[in-house]
Protein backbone atom coordinates (compact mmCIF):
# COMPACT_ATOMS: atom_id res chain seq x y z
CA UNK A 1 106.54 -184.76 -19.55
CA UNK A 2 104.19 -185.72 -16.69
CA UNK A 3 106.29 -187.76 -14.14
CA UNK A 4 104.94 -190.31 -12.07
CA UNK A 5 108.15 -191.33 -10.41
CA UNK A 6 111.16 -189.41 -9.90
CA UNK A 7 113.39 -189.94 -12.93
CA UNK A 8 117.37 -190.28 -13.67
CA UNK A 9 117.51 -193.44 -11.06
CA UNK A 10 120.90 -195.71 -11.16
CA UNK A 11 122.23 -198.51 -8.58
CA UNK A 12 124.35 -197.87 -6.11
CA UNK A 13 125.97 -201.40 -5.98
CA UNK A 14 129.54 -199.90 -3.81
CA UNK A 15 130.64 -199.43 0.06
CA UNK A 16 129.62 -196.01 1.17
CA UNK A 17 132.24 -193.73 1.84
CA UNK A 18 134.02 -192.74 5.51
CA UNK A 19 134.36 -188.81 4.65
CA UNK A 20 134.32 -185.91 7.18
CA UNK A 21 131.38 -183.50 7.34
CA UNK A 22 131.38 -181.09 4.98
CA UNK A 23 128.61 -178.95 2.18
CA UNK A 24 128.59 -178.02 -1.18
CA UNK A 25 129.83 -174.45 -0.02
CA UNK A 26 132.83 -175.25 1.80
CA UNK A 27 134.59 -174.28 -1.05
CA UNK A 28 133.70 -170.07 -0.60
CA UNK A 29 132.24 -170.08 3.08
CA UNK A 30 134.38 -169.00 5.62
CA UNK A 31 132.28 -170.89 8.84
CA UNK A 32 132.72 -174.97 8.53
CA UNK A 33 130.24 -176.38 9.89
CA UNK A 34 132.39 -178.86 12.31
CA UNK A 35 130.36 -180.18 15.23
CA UNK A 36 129.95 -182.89 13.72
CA UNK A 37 133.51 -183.82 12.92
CA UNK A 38 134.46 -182.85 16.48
CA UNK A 39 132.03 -184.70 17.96
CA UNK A 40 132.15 -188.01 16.09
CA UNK A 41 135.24 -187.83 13.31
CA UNK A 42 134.85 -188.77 9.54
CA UNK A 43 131.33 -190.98 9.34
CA UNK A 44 129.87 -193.29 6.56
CA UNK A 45 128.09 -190.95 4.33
CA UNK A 46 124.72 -191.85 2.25
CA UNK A 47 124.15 -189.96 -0.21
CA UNK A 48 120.63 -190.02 -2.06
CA UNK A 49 121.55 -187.82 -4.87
CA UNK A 50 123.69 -186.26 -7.35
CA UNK A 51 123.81 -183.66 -9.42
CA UNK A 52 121.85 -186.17 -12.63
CA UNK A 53 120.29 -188.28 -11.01
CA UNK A 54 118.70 -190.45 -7.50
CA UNK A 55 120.24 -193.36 -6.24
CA UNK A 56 119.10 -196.64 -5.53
CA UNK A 57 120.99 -198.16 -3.09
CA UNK A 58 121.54 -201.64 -2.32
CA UNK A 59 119.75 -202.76 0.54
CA UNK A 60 122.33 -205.30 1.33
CA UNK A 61 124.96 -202.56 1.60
CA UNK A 62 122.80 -200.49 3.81
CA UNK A 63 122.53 -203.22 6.30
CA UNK A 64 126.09 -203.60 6.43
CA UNK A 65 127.39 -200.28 7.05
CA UNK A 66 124.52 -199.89 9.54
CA UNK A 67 125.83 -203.31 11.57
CA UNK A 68 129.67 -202.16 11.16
CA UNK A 69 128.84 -198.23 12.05
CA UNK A 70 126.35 -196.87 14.60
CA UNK A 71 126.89 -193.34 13.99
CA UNK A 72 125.83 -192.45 9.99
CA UNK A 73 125.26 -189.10 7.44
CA UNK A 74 122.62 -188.64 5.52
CA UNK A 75 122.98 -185.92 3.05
CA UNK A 76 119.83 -184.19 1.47
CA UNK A 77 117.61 -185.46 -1.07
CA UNK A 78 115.85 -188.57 0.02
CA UNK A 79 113.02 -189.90 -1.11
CA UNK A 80 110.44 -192.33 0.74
CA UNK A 81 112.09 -194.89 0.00
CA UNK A 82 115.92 -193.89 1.03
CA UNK A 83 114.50 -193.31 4.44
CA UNK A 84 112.39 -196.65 4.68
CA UNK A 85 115.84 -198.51 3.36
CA UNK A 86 117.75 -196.64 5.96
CA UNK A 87 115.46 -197.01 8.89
CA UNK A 88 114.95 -200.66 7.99
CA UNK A 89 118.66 -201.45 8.63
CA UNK A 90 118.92 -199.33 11.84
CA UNK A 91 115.69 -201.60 13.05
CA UNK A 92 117.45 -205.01 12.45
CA UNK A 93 120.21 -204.35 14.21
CA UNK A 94 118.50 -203.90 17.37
CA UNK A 95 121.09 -201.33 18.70
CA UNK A 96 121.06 -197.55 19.16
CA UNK A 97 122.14 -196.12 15.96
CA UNK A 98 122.27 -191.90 15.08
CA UNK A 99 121.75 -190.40 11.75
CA UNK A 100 123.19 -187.10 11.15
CA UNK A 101 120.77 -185.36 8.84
CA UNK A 102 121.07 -182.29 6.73
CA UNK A 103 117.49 -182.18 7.17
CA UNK A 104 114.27 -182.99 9.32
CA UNK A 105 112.85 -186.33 8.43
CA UNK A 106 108.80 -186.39 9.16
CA UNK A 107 108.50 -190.01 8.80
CA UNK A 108 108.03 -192.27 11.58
CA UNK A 109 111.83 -193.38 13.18
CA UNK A 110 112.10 -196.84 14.86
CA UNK A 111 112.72 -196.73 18.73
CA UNK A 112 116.32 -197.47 18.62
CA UNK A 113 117.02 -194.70 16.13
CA UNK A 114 117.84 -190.98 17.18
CA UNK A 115 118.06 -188.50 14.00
CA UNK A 116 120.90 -185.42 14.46
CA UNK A 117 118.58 -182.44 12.49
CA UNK A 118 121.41 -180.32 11.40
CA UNK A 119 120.59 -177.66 8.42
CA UNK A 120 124.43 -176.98 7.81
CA UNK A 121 123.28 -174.46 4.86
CA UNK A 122 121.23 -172.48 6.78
CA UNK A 123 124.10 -172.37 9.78
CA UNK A 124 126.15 -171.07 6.55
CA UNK A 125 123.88 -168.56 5.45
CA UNK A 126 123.42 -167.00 8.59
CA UNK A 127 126.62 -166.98 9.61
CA UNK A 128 128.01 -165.10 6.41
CA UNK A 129 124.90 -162.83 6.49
CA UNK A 130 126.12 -161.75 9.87
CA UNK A 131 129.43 -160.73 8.58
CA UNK A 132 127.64 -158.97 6.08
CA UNK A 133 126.67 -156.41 8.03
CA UNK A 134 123.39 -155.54 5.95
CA UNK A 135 121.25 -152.85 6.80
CA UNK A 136 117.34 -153.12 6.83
CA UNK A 137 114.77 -151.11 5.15
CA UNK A 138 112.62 -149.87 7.69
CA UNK A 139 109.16 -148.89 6.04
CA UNK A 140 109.05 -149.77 2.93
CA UNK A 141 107.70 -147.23 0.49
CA UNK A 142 105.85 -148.95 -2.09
CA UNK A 143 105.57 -145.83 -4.67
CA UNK A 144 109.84 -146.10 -4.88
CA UNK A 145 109.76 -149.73 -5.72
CA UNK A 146 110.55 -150.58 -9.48
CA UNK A 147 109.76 -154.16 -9.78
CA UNK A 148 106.35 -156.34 -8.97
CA UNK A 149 108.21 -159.52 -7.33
CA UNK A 150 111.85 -161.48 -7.59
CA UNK A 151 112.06 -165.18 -8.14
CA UNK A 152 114.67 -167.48 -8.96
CA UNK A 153 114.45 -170.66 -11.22
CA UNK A 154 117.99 -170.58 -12.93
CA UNK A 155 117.95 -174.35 -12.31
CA UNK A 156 116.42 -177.51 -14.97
CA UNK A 157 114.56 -178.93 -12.01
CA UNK A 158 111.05 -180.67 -12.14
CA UNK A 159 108.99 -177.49 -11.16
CA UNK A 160 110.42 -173.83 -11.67
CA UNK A 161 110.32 -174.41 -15.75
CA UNK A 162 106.90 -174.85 -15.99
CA UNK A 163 105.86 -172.12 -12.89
CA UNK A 164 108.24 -169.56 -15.31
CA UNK A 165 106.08 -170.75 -18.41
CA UNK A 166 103.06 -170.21 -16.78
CA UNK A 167 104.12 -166.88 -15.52
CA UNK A 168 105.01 -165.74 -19.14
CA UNK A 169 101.94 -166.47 -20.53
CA UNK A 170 99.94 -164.72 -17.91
CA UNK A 171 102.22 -161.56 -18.68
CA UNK A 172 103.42 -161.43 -14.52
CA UNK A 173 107.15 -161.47 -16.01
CA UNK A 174 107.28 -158.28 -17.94
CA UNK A 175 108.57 -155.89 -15.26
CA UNK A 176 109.41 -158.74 -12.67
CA UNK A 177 113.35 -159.41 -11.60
CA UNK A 178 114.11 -163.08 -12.01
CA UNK A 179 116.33 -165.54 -13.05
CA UNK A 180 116.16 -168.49 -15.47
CA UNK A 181 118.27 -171.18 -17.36
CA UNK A 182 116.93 -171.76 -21.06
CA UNK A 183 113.59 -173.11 -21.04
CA UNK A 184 112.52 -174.91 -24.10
CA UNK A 185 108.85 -174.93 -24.21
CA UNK A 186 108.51 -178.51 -26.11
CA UNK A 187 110.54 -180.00 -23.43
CA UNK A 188 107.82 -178.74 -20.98
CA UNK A 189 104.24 -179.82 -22.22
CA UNK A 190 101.62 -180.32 -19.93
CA UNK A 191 100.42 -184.25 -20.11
CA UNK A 192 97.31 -183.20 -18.70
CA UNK A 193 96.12 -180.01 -20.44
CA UNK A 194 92.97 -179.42 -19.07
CA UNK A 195 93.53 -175.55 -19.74
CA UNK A 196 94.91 -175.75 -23.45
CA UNK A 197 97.63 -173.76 -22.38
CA UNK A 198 100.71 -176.28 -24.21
CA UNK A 199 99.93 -174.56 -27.81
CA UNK A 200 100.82 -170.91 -26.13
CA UNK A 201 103.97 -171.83 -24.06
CA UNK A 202 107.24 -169.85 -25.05
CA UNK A 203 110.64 -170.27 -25.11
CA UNK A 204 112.15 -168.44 -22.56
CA UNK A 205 115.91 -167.14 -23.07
CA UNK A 206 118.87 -167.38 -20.54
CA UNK A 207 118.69 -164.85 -18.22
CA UNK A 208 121.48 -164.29 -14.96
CA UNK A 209 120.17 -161.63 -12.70
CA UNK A 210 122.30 -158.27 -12.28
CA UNK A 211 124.00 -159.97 -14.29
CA UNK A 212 126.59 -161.29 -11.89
CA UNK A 213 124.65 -164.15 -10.35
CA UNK A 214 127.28 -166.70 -8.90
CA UNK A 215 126.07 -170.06 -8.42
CA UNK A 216 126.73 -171.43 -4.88
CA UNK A 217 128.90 -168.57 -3.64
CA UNK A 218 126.36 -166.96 -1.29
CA UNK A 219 129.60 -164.49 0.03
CA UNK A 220 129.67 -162.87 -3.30
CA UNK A 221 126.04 -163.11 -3.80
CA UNK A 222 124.85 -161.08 -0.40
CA UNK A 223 126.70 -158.13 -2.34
CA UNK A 224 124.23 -158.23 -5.02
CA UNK A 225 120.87 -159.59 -4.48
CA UNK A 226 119.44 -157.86 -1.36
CA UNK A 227 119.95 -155.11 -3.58
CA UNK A 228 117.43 -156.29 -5.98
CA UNK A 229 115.47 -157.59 -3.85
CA UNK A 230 115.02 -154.56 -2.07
CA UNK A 231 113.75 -153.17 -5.40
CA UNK A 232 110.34 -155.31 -5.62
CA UNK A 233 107.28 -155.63 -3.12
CA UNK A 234 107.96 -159.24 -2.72
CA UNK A 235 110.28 -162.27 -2.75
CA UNK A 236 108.64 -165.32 -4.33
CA UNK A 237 111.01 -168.32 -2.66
CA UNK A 238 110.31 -171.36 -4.55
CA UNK A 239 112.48 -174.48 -4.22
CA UNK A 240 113.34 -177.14 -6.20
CA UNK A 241 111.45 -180.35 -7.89
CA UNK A 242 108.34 -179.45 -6.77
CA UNK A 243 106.42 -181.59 -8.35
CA UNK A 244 106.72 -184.85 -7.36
CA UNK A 245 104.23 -186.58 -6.13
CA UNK A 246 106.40 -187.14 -2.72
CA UNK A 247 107.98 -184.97 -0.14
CA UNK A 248 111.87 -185.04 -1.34
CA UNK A 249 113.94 -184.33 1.96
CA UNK A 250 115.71 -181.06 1.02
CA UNK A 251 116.81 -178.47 3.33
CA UNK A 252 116.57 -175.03 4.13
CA UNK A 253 118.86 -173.65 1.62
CA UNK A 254 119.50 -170.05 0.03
CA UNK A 255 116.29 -170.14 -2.27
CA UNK A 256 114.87 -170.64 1.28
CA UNK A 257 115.78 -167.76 2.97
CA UNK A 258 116.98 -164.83 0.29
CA UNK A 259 114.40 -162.80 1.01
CA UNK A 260 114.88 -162.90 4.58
CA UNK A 261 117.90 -161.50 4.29
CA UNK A 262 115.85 -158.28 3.42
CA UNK A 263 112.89 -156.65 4.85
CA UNK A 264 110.92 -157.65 1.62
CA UNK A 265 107.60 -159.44 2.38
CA UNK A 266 108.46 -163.11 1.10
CA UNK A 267 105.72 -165.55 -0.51
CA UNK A 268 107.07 -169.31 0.31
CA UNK A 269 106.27 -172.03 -2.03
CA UNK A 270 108.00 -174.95 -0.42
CA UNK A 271 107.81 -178.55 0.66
CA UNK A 272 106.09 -179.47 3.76
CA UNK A 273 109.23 -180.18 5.77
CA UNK A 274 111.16 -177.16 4.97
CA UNK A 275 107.76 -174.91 5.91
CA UNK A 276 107.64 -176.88 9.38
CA UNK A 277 111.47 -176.39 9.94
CA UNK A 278 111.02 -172.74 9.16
CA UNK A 279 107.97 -172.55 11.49
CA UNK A 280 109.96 -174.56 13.97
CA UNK A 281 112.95 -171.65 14.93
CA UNK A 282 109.79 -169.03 14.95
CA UNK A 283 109.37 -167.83 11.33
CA UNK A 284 106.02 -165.81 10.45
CA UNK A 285 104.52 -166.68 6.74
CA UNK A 286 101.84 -168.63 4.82
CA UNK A 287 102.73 -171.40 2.89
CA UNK A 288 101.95 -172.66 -0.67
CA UNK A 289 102.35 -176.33 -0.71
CA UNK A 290 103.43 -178.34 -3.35
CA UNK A 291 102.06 -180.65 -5.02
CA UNK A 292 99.70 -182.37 -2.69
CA UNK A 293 98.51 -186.10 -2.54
CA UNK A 294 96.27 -186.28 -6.10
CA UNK A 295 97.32 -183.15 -7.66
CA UNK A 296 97.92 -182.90 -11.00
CA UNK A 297 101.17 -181.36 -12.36
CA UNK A 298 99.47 -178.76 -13.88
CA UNK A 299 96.76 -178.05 -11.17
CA UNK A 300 99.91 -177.39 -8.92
CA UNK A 301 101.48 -175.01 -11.48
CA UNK A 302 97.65 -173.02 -11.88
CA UNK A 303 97.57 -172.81 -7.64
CA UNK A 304 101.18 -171.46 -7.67
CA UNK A 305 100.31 -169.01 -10.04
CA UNK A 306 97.12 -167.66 -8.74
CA UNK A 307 99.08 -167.10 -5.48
CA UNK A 308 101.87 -165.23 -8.07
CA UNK A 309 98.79 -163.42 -9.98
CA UNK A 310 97.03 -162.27 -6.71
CA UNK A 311 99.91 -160.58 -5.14
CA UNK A 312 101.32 -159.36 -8.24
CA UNK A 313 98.18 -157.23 -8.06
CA UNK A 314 98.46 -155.97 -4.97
CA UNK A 315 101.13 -154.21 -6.18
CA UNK A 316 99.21 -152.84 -9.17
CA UNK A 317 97.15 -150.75 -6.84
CA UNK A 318 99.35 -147.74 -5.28
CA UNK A 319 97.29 -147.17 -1.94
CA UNK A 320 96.77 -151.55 -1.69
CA UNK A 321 100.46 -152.14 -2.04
CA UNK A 322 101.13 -148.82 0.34
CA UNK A 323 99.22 -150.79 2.74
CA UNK A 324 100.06 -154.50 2.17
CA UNK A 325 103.70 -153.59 3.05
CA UNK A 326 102.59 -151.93 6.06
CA UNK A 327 100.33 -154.77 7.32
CA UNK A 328 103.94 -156.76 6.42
CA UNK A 329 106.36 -154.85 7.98
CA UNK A 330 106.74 -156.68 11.65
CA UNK A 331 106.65 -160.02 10.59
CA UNK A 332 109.29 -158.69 7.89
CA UNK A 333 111.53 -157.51 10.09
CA UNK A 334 111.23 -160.57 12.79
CA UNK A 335 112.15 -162.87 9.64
CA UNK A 336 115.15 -160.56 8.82
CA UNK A 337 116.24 -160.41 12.17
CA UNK A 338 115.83 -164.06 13.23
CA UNK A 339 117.91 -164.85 9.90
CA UNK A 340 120.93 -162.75 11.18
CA UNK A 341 120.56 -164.87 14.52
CA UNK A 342 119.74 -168.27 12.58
CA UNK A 343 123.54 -169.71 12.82
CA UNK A 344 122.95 -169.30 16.67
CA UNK A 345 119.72 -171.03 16.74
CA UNK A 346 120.79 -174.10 14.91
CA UNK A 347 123.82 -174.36 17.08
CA UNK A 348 122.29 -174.47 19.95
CA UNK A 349 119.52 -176.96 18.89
CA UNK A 350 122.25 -179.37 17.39
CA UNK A 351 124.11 -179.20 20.22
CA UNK A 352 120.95 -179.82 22.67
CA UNK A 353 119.71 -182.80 20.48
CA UNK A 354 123.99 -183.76 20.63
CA UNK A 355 123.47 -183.91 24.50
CA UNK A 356 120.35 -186.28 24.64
CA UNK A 357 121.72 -189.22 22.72
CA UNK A 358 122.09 -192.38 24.39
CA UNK A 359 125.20 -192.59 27.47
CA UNK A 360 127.29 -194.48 24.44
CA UNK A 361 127.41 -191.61 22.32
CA UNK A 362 128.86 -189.11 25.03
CA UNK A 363 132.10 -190.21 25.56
CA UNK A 364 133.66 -188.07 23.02
């Protein structure tokens, strides 16, 4: 189905919790990330999305938790108009207010707003990488690789299905490593078919790479997957719900940054904000956007996959793919190596931005 809003939306008519910082991978990581908490205790915590479905919160409740609290979380997820809800209630109240962010937000903040950028999954990552104690693959030797590319779409979001579709019918899959949940075709149908391609989509099976894959514990799952990735000439990193026609506010997450936990070359297909933040702490790569202003849903898929197709043969080509992996090599090993450091990085900017709020703020 061709979306032209983002789908699953219920009310949130109910007071927003007081909660303490925490993630989705509390539960396995070792490394809290608890500046936060130290700095400002348990906080009112809006939350855009869950695991079905986008909220829609109440403006009214908004305002008040923004008149009663100064300090707020925003977890990840927002759409446009989450952060025009949000930032209209810091505005009326005429006082400083902070959000703490899991992400960047691009848009516009009023003047008496200050926005805590914190990226608590890449902190995670990095730090449990580090205790890893993984060992790069200094020039890469394309004749001993087995595999074109690794990608993983084991989610039902609004984007991967249809980019794994597409990939299947142009035959890129066949000797690729990757990772899918089970894709009905029907349930995927182009509304716009300008290519005739809905007739030809397959169903693809369940498939769990290695076949060990454990959702959300990135611990277990740095014993297995640089592995494989290490096995292909490159990393395709796609994110979820790519094809809205909006930039959803997601962070830098695992899908993010699993190839840079390797010397692999890594092709990024990723929102705008999440290829600024990775530019931001120094990271060398091209993006692919998403879908852009106008797009069609399938025009996106058919630019994704040429980017797929054109790689995929480079590595057809035994002296090209010698060469391309070559020509990759520093800026491979400056994104592995800046990943082991990442945890410091964030830190330290979290902690800077922590120091530059308003005189009321620092008395804690």
């Amino acid at each position: 189905m061709d979306h032209t809003d983002l789908p699953f939306h219920k009310d949130w008519n109910r007071s927003f919790e007081i909660t303490s910082f925490s993630t989705e991978w509390d539960g396995w990581c070792e490394h809290k990330f608890d500046i936060i908490d130290k700095k400002f205790g348990p906080l009112p915590t809006l939350q855009p999305l869950s695991k079905t479905h986008w909220w829609r919160w109440n403006e009214q409740a908004v305002n008040e938790v923004l008149q009663k609290h100064p300090v707020v979380r925003l977890t990840y997820g927002s759409r446009n108009e989450h952060i025009q809800t949000l930032f209209d209630a810091c505005a009326i109240t005429g006082e400083p207010r902070v959000v703490i962010s899991d992400t960047n937000i691009p848009q516009p903040h009023p003047e008496n707003v200050r926005v805590i950028n914190t990226q608590p999954l890449a902190y995670q990552f990095s730090r449990t990488l580090m205790d890893k104690k993984t060992k790069p693959i200094y020039h890469r030797k394309a004749k001993d690789l087995k595999h074109p590319f690794f990608i993983m779409a084991k989610g039902n979001d609004f984007g991967r299905p249809k980019l794994m579709l597409m990939l299947e019918q142009l035959s890129l899959l066949k000797d690729a490593l990757y990772s899918v949940g089970q894709i009905d075709a029907v349930d995927h149908q182009f509304l716009i078919d300008d290519i005739g391609v809905n007739r030809s989509l397959k169903d693809l099976p369940d498939r769990t790479l290695g076949g060990e894959y454990i959702k959300y514990d990135v611990k277990k799952n740095l014993e297995l997957l640089p592995h494989l990735i290490n096995q292909c000439h490159f990393y395709a990193s796609v994110d979820t719900n790519g094809l809205y026609g909006e930039n959803l506010l997601y962070p830098v997450n695992e899908k993010t940054l699993w190839g840079y936990c390797t010397t692999v070359p890594t092709l990024p297909i990723w929102y705008d904000n999440i290829a600024e933040q990775m530019k931001g702490w120094g990271y060398r790569f091209s993006n692919t956007r998403y879908r852009t202003p106008g797009e069609s849903i399938q025009d996106t898929v058919v630019r994704w996959s040429k980017e797929i197709l054109f790689h995929y043969h480079i590595t057809q080509n035994d002296i090209w793919s010698q060469s391309w992996q070559d020509a990759r090599g520093e800026d491979a090993m400056h994104n592995y190596e800046l990943t082991l450091d990442l945890h410091r990085v964030i830190m330290h900017s979290v902690e800077q931005q922590l120091s530059e709020l308003p005189v009321e703020f620092q008395r804690n």
